[in-house]
C-alpha atoms as a PDB file:
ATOM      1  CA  UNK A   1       7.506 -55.364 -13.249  1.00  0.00           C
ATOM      2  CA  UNK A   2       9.846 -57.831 -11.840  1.00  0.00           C
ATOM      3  CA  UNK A   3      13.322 -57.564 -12.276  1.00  0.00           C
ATOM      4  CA  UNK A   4      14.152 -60.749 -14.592  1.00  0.00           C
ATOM      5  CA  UNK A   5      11.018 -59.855 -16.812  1.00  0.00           C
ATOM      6  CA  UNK A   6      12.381 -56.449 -16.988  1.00  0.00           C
ATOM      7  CA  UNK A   7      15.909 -57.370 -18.542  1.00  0.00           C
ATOM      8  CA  UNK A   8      14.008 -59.613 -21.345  1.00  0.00           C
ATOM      9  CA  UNK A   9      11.603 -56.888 -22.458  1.00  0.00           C
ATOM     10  CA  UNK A  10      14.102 -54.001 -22.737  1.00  0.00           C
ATOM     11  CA  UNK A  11      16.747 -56.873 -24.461  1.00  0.00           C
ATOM     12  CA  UNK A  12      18.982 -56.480 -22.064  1.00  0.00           C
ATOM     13  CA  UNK A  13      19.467 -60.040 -22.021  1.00  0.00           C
ATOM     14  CA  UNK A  14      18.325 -62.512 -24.775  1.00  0.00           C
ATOM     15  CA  UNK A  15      16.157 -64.457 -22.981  1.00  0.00           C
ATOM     16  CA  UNK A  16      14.023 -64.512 -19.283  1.00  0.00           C
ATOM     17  CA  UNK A  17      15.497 -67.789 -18.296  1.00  0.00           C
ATOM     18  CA  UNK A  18      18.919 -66.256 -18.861  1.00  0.00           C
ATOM     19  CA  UNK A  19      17.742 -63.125 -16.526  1.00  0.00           C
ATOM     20  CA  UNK A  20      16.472 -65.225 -13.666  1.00  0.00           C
ATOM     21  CA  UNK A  21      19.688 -67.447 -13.939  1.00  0.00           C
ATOM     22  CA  UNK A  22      21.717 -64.213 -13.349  1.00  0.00           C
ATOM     23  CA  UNK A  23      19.256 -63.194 -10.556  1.00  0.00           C
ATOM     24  CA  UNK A  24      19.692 -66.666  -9.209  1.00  0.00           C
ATOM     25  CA  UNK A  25      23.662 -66.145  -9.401  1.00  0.00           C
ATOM     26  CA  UNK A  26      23.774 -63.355  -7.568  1.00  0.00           C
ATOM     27  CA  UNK A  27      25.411 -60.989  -9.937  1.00  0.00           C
ATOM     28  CA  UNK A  28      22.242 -58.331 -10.910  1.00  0.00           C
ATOM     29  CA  UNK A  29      22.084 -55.279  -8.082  1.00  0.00           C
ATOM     30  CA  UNK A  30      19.529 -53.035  -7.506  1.00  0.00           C
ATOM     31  CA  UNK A  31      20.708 -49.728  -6.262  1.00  0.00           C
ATOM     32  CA  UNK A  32      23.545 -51.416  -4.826  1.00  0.00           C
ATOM     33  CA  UNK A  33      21.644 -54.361  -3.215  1.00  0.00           C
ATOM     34  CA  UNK A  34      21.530 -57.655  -4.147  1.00  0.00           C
ATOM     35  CA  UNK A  35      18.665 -58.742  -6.477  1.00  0.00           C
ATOM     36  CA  UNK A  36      15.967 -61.388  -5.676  1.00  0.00           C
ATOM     37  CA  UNK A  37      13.813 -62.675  -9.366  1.00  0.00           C
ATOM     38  CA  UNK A  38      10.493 -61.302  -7.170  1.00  0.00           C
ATOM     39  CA  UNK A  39      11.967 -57.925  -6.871  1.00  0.00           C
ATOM     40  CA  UNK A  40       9.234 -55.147  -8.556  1.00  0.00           C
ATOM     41  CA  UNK A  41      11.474 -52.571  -9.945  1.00  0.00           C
ATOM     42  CA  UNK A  42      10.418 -48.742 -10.263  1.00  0.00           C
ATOM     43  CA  UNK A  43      11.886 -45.985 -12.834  1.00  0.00           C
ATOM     44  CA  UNK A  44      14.660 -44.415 -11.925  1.00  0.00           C
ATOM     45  CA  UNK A  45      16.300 -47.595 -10.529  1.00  0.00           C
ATOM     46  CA  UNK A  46      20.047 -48.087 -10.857  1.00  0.00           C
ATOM     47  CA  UNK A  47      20.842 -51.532 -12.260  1.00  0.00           C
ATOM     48  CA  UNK A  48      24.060 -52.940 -12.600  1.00  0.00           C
ATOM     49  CA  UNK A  49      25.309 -56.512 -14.047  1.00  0.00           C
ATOM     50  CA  UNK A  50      28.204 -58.071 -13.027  1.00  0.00           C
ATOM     51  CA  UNK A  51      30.396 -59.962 -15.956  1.00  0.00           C
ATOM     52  CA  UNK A  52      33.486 -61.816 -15.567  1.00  0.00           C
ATOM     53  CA  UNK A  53      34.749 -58.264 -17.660  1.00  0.00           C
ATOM     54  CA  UNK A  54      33.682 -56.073 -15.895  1.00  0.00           C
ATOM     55  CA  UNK A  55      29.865 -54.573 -14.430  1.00  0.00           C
ATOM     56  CA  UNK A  56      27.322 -52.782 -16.633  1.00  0.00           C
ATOM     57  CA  UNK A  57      25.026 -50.170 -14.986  1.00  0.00           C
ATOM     58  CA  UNK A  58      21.838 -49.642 -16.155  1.00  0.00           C
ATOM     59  CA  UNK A  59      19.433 -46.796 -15.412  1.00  0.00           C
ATOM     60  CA  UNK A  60      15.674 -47.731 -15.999  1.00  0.00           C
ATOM     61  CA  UNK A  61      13.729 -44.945 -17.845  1.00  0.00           C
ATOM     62  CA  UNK A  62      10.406 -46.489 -18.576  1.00  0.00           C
ATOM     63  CA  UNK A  63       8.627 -49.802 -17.503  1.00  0.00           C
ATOM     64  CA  UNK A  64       7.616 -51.416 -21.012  1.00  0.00           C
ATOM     65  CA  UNK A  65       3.736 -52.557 -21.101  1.00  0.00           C
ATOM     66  CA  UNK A  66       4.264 -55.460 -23.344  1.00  0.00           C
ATOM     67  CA  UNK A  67       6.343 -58.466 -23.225  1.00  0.00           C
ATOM     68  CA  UNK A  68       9.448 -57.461 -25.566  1.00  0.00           C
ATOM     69  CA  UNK A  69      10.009 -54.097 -26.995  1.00  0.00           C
ATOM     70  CA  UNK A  70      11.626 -53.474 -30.470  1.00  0.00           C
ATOM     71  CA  UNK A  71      15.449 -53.340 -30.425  1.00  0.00           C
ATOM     72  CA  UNK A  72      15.016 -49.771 -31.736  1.00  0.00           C
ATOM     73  CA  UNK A  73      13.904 -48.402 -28.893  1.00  0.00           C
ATOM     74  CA  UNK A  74      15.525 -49.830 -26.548  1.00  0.00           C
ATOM     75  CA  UNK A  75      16.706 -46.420 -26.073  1.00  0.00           C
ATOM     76  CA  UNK A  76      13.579 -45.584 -24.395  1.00  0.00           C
ATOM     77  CA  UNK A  77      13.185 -47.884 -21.870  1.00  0.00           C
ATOM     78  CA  UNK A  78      16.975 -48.279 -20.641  1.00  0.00           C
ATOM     79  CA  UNK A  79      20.265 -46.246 -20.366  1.00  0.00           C
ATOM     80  CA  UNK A  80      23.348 -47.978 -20.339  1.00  0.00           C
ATOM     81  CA  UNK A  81      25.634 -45.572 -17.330  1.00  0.00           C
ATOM     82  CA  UNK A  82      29.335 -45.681 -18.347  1.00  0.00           C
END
């Protein structure tokens, strides 16, 4: 699944154009690289977001099937790395 596509299913962000934007911007890494919108990612890959506050890393647990996934489980799909 490609990495914009990926942060709208597991709600990481609200909406794909949103996701591709922040591909586009330059600020989404894949373990440690930069991220192009084509890029297919693969579980166990270490996202991380970079906000004006601060970077969020993400580890991906599971690659959802469907378009979006429930809010409530989230959980499943994606853990947030502190």
């Amino acid at each position: 699944m490609r990495i914009d596509k990926w942060l709208s299913a597991v709600n990481v962000v609200k909406r794909r154009t949103i996701a591709s934007d922040m591909v586009k911007s330059g600020v989404v890494y894949i373990n440690g690289l930069k991220a192009k919108a084509s890029k297919n990612i693969a579980i166990g890959d270490k996202i991380t977001i970079e906000y004006l506050k601060g970077a969020k890393n993400y580890e991906v647990l599971q690659i959802p099937t469907t378009k979006t996934i429930p809010k409530s489980k989230k959980d499943e799909y994606v853990k947030e790395i502190l």
